[in-house]
C-alpha atoms as a PDB file:
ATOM      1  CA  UNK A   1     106.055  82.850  91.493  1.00  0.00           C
ATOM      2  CA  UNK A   2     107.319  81.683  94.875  1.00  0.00           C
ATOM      3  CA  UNK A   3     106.373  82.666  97.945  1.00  0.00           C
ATOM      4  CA  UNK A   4     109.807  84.705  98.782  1.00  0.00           C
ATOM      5  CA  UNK A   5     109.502  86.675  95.363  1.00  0.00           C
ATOM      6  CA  UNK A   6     106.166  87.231  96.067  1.00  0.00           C
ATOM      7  CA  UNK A   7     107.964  89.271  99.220  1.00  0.00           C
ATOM      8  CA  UNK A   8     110.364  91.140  97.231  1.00  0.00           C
ATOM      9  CA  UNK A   9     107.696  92.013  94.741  1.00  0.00           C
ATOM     10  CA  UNK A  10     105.594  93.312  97.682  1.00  0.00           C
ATOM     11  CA  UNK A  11     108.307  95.219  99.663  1.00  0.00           C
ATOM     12  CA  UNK A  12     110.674  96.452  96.432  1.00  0.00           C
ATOM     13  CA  UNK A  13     108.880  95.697  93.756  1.00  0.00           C
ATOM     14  CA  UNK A  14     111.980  97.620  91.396  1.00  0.00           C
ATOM     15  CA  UNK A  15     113.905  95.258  92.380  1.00  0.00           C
ATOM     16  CA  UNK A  16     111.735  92.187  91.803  1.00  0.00           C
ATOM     17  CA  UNK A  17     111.678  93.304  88.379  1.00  0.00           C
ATOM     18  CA  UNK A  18     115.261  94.094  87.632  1.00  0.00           C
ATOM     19  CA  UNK A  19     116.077  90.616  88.593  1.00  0.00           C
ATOM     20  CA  UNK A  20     112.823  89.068  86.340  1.00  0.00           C
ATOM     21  CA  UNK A  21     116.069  88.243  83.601  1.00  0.00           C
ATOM     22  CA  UNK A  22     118.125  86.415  85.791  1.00  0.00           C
ATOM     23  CA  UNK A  23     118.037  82.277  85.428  1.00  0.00           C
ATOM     24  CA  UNK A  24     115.695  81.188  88.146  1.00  0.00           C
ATOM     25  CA  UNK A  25     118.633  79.918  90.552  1.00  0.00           C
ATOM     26  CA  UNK A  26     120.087  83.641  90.939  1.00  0.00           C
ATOM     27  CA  UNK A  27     116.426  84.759  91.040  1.00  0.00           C
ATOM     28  CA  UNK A  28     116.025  82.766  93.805  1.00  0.00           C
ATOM     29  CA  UNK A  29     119.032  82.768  95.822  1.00  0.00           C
ATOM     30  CA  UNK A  30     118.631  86.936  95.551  1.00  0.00           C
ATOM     31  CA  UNK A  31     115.005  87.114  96.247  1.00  0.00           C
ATOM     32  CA  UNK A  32     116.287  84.410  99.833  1.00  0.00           C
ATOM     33  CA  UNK A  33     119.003  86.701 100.522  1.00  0.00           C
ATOM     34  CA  UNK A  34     116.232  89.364 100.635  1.00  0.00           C
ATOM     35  CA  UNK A  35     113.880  87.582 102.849  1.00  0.00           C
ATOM     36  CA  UNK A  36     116.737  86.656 105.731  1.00  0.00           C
ATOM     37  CA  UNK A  37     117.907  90.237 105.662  1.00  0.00           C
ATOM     38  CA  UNK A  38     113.970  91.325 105.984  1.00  0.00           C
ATOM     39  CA  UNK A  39     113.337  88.413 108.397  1.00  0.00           C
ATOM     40  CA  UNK A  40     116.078  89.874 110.615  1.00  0.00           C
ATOM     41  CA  UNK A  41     115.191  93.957 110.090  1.00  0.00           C
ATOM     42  CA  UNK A  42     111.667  93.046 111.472  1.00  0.00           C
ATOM     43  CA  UNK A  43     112.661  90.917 114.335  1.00  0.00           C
ATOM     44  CA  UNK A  44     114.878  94.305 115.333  1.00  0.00           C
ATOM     45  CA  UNK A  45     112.038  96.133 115.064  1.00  0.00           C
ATOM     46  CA  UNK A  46     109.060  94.316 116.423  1.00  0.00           C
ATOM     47  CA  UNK A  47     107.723  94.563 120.060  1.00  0.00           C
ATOM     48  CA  UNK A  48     108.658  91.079 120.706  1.00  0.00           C
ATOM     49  CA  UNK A  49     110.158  90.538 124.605  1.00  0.00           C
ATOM     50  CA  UNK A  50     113.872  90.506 124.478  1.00  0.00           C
ATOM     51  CA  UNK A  51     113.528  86.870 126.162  1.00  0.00           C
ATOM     52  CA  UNK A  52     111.878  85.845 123.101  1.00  0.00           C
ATOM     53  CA  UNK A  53     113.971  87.791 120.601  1.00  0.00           C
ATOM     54  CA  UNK A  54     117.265  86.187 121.955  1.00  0.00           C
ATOM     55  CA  UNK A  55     115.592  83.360 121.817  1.00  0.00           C
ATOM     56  CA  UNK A  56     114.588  83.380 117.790  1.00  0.00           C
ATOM     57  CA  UNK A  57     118.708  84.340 117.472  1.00  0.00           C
ATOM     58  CA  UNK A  58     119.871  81.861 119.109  1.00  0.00           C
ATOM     59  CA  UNK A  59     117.921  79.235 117.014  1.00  0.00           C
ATOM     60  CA  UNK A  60     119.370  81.145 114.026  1.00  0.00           C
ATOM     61  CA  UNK A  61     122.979  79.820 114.796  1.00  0.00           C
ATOM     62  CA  UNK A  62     121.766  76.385 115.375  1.00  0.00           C
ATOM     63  CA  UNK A  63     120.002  77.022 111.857  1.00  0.00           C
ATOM     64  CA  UNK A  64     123.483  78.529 110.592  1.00  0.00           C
ATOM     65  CA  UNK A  65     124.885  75.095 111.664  1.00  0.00           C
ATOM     66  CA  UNK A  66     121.677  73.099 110.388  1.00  0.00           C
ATOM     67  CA  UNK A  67     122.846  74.274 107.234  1.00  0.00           C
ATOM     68  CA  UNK A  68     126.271  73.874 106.847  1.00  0.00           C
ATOM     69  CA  UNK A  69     126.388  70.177 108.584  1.00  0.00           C
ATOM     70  CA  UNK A  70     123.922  69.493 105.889  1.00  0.00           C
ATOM     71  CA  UNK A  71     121.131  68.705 108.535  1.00  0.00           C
ATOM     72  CA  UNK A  72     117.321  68.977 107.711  1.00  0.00           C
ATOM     73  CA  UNK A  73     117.283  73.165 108.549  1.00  0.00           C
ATOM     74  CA  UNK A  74     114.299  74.005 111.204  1.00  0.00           C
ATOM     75  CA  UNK A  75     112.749  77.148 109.454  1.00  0.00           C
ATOM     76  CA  UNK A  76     111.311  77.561 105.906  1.00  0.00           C
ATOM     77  CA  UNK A  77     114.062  80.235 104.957  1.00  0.00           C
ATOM     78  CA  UNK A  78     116.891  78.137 106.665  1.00  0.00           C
ATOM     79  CA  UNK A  79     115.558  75.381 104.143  1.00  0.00           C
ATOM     80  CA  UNK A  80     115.403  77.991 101.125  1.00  0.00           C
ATOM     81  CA  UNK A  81     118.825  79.151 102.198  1.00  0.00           C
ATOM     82  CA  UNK A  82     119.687  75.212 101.807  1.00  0.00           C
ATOM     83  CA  UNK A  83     118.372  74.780  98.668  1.00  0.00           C
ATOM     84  CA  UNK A  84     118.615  78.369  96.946  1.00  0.00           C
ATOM     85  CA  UNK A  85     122.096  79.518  98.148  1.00  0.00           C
ATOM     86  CA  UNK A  86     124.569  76.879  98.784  1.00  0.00           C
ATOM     87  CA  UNK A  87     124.750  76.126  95.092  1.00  0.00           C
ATOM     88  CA  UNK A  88     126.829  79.821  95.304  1.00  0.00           C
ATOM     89  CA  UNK A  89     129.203  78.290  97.510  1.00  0.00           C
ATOM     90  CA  UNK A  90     128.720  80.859 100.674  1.00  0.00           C
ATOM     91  CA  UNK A  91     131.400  80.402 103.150  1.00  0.00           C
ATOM     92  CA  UNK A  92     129.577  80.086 106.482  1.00  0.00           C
ATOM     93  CA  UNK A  93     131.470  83.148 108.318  1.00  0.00           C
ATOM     94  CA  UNK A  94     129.090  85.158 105.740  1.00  0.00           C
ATOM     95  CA  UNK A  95     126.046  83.857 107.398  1.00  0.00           C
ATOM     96  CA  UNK A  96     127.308  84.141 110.700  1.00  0.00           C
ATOM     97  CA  UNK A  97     128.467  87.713 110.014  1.00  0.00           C
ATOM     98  CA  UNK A  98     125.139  88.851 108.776  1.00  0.00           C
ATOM     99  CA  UNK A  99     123.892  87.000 112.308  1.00  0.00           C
ATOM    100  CA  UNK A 100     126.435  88.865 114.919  1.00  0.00           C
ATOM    101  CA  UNK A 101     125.554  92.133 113.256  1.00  0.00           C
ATOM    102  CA  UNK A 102     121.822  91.768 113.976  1.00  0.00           C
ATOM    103  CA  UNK A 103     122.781  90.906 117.508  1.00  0.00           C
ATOM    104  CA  UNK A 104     124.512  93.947 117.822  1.00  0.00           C
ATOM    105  CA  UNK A 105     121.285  95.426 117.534  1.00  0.00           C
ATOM    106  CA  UNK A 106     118.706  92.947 119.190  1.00  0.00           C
ATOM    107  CA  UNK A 107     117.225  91.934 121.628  1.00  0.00           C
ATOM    108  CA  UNK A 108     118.518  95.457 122.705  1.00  0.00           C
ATOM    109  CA  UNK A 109     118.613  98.366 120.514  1.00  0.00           C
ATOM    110  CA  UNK A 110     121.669  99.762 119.363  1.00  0.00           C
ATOM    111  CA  UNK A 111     123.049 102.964 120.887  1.00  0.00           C
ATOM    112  CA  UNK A 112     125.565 105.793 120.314  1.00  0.00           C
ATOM    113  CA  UNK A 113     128.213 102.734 118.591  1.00  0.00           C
ATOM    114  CA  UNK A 114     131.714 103.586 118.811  1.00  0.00           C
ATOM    115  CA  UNK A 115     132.812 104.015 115.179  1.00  0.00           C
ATOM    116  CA  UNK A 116     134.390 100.616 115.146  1.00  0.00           C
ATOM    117  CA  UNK A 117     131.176  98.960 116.378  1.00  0.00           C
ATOM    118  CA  UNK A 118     128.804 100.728 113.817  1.00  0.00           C
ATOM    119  CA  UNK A 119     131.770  99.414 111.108  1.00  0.00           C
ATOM    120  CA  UNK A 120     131.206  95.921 112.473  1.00  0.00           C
ATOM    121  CA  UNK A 121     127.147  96.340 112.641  1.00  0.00           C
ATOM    122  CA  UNK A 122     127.463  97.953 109.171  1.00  0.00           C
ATOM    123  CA  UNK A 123     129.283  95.166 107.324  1.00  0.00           C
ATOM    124  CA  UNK A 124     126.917  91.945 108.849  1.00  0.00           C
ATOM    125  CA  UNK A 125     123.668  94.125 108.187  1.00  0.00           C
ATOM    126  CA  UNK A 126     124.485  95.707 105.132  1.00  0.00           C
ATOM    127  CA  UNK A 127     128.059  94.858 103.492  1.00  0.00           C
ATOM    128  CA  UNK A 128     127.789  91.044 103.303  1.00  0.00           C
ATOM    129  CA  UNK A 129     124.186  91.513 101.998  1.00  0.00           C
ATOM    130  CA  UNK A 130     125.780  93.235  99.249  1.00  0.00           C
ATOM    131  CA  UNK A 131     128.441  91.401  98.584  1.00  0.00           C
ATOM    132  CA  UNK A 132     126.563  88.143  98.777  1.00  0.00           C
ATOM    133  CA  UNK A 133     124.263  89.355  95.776  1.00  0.00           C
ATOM    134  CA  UNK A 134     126.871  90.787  93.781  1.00  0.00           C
ATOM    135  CA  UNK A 135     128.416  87.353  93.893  1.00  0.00           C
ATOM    136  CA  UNK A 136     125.464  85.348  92.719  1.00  0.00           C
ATOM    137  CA  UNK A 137     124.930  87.597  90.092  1.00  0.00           C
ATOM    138  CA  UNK A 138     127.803  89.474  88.771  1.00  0.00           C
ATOM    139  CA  UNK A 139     130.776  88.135  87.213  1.00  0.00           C
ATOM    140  CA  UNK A 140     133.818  90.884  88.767  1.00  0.00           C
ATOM    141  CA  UNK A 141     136.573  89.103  90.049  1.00  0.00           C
ATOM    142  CA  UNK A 142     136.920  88.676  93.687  1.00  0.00           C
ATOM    143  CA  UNK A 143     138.565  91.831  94.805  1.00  0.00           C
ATOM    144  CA  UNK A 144     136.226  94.277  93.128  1.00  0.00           C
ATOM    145  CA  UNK A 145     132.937  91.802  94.355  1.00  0.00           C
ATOM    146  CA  UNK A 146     134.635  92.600  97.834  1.00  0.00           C
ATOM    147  CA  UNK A 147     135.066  96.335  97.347  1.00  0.00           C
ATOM    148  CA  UNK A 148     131.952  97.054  95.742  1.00  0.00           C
ATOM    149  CA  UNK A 149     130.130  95.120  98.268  1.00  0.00           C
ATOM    150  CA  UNK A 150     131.531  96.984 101.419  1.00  0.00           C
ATOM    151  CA  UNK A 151     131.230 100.366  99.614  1.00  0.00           C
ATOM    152  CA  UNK A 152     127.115 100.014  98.321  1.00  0.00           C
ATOM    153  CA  UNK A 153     126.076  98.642 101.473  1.00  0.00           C
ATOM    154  CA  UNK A 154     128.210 101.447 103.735  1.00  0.00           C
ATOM    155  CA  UNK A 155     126.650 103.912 101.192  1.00  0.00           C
ATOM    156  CA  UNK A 156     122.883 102.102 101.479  1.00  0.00           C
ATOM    157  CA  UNK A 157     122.652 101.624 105.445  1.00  0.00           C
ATOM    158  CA  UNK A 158     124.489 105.063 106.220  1.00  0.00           C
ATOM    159  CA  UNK A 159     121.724 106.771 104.030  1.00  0.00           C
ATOM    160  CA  UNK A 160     119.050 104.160 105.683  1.00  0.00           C
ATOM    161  CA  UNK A 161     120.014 105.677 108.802  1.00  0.00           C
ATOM    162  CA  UNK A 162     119.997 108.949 107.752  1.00  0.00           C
ATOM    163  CA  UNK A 163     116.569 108.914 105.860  1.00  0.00           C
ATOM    164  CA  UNK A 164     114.792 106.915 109.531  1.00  0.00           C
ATOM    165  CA  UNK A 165     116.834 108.776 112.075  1.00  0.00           C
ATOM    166  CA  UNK A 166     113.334 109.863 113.334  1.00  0.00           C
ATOM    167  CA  UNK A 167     111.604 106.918 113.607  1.00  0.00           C
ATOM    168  CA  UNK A 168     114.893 104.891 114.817  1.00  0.00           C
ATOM    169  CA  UNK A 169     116.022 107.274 117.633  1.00  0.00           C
ATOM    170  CA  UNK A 170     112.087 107.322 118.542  1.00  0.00           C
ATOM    171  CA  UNK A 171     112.467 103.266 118.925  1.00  0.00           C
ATOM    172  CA  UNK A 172     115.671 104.108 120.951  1.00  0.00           C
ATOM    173  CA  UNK A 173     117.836 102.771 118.343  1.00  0.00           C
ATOM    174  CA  UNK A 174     120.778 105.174 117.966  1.00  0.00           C
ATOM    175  CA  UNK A 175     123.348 104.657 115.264  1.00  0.00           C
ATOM    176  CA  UNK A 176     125.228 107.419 114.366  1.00  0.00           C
ATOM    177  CA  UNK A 177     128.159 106.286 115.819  1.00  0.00           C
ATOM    178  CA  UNK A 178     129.478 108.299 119.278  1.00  0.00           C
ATOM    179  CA  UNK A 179     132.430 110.111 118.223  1.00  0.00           C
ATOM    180  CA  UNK A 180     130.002 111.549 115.716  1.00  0.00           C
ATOM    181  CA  UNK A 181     127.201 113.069 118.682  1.00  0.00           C
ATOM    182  CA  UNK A 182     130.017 113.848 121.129  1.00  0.00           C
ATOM    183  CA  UNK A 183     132.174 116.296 118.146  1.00  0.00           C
ATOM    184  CA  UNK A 184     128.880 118.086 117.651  1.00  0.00           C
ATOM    185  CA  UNK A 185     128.394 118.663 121.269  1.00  0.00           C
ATOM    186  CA  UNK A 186     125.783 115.851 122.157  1.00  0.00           C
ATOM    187  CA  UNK A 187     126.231 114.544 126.236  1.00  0.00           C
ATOM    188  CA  UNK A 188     127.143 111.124 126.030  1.00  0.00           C
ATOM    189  CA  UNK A 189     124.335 110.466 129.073  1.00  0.00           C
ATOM    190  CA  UNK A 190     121.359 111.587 126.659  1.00  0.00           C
ATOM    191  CA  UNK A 191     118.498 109.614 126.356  1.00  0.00           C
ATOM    192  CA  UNK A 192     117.764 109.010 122.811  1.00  0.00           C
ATOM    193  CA  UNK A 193     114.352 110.922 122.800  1.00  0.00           C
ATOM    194  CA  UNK A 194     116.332 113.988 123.934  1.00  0.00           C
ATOM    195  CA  UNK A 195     119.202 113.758 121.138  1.00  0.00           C
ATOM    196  CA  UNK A 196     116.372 113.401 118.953  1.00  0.00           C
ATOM    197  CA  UNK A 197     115.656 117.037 119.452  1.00  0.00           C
ATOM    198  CA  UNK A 198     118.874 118.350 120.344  1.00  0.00           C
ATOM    199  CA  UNK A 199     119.748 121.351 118.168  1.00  0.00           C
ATOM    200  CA  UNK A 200     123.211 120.123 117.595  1.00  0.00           C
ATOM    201  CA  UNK A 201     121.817 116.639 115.825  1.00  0.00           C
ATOM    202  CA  UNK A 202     122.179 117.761 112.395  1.00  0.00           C
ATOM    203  CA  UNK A 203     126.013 118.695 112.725  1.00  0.00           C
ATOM    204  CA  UNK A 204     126.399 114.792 113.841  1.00  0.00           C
ATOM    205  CA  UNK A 205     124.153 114.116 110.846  1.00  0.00           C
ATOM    206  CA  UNK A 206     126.029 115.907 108.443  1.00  0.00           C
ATOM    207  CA  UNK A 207     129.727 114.620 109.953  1.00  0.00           C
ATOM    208  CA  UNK A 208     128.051 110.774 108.945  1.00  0.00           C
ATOM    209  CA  UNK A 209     126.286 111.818 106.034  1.00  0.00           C
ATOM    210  CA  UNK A 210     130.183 111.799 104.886  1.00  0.00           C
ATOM    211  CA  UNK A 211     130.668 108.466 105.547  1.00  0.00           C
ATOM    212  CA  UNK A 212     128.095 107.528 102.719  1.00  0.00           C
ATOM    213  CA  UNK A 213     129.622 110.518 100.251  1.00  0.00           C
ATOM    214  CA  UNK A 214     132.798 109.147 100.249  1.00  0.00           C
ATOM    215  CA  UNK A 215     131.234 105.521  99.492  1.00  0.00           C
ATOM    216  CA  UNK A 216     129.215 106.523  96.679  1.00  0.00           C
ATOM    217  CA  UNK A 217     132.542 108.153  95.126  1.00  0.00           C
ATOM    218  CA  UNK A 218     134.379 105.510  95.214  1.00  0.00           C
ATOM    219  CA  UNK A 219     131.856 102.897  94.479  1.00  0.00           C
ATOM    220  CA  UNK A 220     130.554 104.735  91.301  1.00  0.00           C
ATOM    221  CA  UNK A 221     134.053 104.866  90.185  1.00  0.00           C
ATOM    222  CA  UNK A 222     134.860 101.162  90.223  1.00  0.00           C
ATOM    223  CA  UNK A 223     131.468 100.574  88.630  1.00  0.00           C
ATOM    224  CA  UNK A 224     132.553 102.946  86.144  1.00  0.00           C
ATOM    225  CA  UNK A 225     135.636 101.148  85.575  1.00  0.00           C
ATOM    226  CA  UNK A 226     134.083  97.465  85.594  1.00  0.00           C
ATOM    227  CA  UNK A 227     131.475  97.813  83.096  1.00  0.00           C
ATOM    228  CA  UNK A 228     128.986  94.666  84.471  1.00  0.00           C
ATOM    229  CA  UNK A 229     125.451  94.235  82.698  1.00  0.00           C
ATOM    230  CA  UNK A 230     124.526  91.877  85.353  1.00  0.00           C
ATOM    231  CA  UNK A 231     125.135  94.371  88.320  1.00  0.00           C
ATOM    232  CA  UNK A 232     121.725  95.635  87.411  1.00  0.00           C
ATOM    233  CA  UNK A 233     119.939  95.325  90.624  1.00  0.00           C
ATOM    234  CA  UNK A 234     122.148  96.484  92.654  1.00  0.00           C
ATOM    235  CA  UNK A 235     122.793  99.598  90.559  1.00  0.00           C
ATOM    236  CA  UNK A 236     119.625 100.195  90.737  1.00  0.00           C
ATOM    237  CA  UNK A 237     119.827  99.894  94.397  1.00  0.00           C
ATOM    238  CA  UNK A 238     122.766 101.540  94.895  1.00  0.00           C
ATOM    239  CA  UNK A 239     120.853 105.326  92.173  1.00  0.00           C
ATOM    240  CA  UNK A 240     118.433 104.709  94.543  1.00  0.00           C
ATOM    241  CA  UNK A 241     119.683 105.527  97.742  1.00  0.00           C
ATOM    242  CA  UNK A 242     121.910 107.600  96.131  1.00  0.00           C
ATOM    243  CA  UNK A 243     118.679 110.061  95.005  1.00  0.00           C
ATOM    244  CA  UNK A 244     117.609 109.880  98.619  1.00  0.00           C
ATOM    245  CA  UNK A 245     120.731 110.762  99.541  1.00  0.00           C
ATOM    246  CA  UNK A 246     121.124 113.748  97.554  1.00  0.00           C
ATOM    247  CA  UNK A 247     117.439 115.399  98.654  1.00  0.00           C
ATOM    248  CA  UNK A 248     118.224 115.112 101.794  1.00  0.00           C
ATOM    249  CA  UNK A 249     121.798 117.018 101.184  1.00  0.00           C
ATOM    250  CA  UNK A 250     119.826 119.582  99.369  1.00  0.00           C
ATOM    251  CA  UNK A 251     117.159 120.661 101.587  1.00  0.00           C
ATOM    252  CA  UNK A 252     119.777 120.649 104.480  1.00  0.00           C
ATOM    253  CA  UNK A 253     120.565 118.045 107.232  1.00  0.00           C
ATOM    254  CA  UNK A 254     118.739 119.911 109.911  1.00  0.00           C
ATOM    255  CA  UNK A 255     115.636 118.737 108.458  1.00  0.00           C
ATOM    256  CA  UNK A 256     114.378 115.226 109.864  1.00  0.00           C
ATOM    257  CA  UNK A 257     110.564 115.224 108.843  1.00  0.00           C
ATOM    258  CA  UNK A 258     109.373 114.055 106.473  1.00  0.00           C
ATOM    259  CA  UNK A 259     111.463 111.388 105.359  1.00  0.00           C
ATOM    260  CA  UNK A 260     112.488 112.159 101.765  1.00  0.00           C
ATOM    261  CA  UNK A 261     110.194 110.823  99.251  1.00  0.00           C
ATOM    262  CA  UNK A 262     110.973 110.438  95.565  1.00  0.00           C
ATOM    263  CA  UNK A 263     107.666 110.229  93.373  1.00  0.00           C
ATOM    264  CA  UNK A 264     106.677 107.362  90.994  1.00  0.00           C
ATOM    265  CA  UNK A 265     108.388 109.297  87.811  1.00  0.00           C
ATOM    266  CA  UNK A 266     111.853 109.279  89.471  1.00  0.00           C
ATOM    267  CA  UNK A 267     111.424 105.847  90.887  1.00  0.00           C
ATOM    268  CA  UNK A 268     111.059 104.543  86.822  1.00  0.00           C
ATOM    269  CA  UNK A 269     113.922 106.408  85.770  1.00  0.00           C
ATOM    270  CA  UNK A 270     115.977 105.203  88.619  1.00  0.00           C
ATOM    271  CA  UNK A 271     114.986 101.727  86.795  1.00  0.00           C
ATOM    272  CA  UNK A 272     115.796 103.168  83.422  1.00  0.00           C
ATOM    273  CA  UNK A 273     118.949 104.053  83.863  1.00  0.00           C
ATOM    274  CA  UNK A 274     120.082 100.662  85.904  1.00  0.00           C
ATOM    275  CA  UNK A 275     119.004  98.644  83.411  1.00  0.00           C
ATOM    276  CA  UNK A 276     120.841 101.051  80.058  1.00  0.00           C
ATOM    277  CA  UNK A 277     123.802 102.509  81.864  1.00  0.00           C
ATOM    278  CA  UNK A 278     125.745 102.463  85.060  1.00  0.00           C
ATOM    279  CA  UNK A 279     124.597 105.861  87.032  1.00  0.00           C
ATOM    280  CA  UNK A 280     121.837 107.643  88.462  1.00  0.00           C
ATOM    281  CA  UNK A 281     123.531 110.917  86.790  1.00  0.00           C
END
């Protein structure tokens, strides 16, 4: 096994093994998809100076270049993205999407976007992800790749949010986007710990928690209508969040801690039903 599955295995080990069927080039290209995205989440969140986190991006777009000038890449993932990904023929705006987002959100944190920039943080961080896998490893033509892409990662990172709204605004990253926080009453000169515990948060929660609703809709239905046995992973992905999605609408968006956890049982099922049908439900 190599060293990036070995990753995957440790951090989503579901997904490790929903992809176990795949020829080894889509195994690896997915499992170095995974790796950059998680290479980039931690960088966000580590203590690291902002000096030094600029720094690390920075050498990311000469990496981004490395790469597509067909140079010898610096970094072992810029040399896995070499050798694991380019035989899917990614165009190079898709890398250097997935890079701007990031930077929307390091060295500095991200705080109270305007709808438009969470959209633009949302499709680097999450949307191209997406639509990246489901290109190595599905076979939908290009239009429903694109749509299913942009609606599974909005649905993904809006739940993300939702689900670590705790920890995030405690790290004073703040994405629910502003016109959400300011239509449920939330000064726009709030420090983050303080719209942390501002009674109003869960009517801004519940205004976004739309945002992902609509998404899963819609993406469901076009999965429904493109039956795809090699969508597997990200199904799985996709029931996944979707099951956090729905205890948290249950018990009530007020309701911050604890995160929502989903117990070993529900987590096999979830696998079950990715790899013999389509849905969660």
């Amino acid at each position: 096994m190599s060293s990036i599955g070995r990753i995957v295995r440790k951090n989503h080990a579901a997904v490790f093994w929903c992809t176990r069927h795949y020829p080894k080039a889509k195994r690896e290209a997915v499992y170095t998809l995974y790796a950059l995205v998680k290479h980039f989440d931690d960088l966000s969140a580590s203590s690291l100076p902002e000096k030094e986190k600029a720094d690390i991006l920075e050498a990311w777009k000469r990496e981004i270049n490395n790469i597509y000038d067909k140079k010898v890449p610096e970094t072992d993932i810029g040399r896995r993205i070499y050798k694991n990904c380019m035989r899917f023929k990614f165009p190079r705006e898709c890398l250097e999407t997935v890079l701007s987002s990031f930077a929307m959100d390091c060295p500095r944190p991200l705080c109270r976007p305007s709808l438009a920039e969470f959209e633009r943080y949302c499709r680097g961080v999450s949307e191209m992800p997406s639509y990246l896998i489901l290109k190595i490893i599905a076979e939908f033509d290009e239009e429903t790749t694109a749509a299913l892409g942009r609606l599974i990662g909005r649905a993904v990172e809006v739940t993300n949010i939702l689900k670590n709204v705790k920890e995030d605004i405690s790290g004073g990253h703040v994405y629910i986007p502003d016109e959400y926080l300011l239509a449920a009453g939330i000064d726009e000169n709030l420090p983050p710990y303080e719209i942390l515990t501002h009674k109003n948060l869960y009517v801004a929660r519940q205004k976004f928690a739309e945002m992902a609703r609509r998404s899963y809709a819609e993406a469901y239905r076009l999965l429904d209508e493109n039956n795809n046995r090699n969508s597997k992973p990200i199904v799985y992905m996709l029931n996944l969040y979707h099951a956090y999605f729905e205890l948290m609408d249950h018990r009530g968006w007020e309701i911050i801690s604890p995160k929502p956890e989903l117990k070993f049982g529900d987590r096999c099922r979830l696998i079950f039903r990715a790899l013999f049908g389509k849905r969660k439900s």
